[in-house]
Protein backbone atom coordinates (compact mmCIF):
# COMPACT_ATOMS: atom_id res chain seq x y z
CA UNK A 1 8.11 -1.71 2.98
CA UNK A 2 8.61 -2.97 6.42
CA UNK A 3 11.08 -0.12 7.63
CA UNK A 4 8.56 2.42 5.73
CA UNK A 5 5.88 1.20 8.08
CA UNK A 6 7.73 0.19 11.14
CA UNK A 7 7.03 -3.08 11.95
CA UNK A 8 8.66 -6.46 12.04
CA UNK A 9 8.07 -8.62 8.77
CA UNK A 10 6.51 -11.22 11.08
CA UNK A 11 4.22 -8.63 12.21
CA UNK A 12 2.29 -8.17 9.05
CA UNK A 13 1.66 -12.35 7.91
CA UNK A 14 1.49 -11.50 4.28
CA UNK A 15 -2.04 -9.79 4.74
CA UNK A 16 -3.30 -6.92 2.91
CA UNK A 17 -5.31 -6.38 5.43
CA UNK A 18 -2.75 -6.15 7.95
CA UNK A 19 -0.87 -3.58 6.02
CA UNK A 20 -4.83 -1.59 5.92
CA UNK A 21 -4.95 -1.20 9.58
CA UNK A 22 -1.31 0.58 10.20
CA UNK A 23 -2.18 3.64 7.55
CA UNK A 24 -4.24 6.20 9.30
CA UNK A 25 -7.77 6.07 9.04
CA UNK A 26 -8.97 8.45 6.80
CA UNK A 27 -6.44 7.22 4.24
CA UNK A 28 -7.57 3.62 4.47
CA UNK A 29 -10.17 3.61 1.54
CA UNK A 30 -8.16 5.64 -0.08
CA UNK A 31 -5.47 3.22 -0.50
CA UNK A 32 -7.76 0.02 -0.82
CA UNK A 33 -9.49 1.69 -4.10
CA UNK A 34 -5.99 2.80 -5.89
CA UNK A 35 -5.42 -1.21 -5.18
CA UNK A 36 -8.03 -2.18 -6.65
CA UNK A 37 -7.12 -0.10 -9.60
CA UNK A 38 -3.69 -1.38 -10.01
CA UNK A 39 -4.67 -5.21 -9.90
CA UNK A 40 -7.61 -3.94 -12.92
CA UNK A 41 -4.88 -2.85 -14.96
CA UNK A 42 -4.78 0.80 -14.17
CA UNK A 43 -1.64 2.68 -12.91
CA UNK A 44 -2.16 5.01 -9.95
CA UNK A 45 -0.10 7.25 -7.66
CA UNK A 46 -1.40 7.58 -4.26
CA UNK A 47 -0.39 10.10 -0.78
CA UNK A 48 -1.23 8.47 2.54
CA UNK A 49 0.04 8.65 5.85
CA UNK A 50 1.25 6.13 8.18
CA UNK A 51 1.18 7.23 12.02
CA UNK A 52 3.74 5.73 14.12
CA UNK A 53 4.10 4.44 17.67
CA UNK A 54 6.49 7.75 18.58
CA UNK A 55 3.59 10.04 17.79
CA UNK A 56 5.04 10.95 14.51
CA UNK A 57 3.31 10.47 11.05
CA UNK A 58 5.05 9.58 8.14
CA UNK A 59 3.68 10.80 4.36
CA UNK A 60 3.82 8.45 1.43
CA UNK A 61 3.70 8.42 -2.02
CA UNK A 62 3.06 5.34 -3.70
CA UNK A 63 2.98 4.89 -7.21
CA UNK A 64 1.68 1.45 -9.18
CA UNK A 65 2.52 0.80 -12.35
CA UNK A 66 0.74 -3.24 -13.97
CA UNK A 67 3.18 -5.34 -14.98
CA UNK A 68 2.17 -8.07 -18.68
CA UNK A 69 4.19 -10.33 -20.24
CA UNK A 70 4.82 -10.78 -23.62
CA UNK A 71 1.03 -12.66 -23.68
CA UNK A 72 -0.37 -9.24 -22.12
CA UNK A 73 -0.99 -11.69 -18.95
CA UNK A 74 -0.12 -10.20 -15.29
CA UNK A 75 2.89 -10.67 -14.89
């Protein structure tokens, strides 16, 4: 995750939010609400972009699949 986004691991603190604020903008809700799916139980598949400090912009596809155990609790 950290080379996909190009930072430092100490960069990020293990905050979502911190992860939020290096995809571009207008992909921001986007990705916050297919969260919010995947920790309700849904699966999702998701395309955002990530700008980077070069000027580029790198395109992502995430997918997010829940994980149970054998109790059907998150796993």
């Amino acid at each position: 995750m950290y080379r996909i986004f190009g930072v430092n691991p100490t960069e990020l603190n293990h905050d979502f939010s911190n992860v939020i604020r290096l995809i571009h903008p207008e992909d921001q809700l986007k990705v916050k609400n297919a969260m919010e799916q995947n920790l309700a139980g849904k699966s999702c598949q998701i395309q955002y972009r990530i700008p980077q400090n070069d000027g580029t912009t790198k395109f992502v596809i995430g997918n997010g699949e829940p994980f149970y155990d054998k109790e059907g609790r998150d796993a």
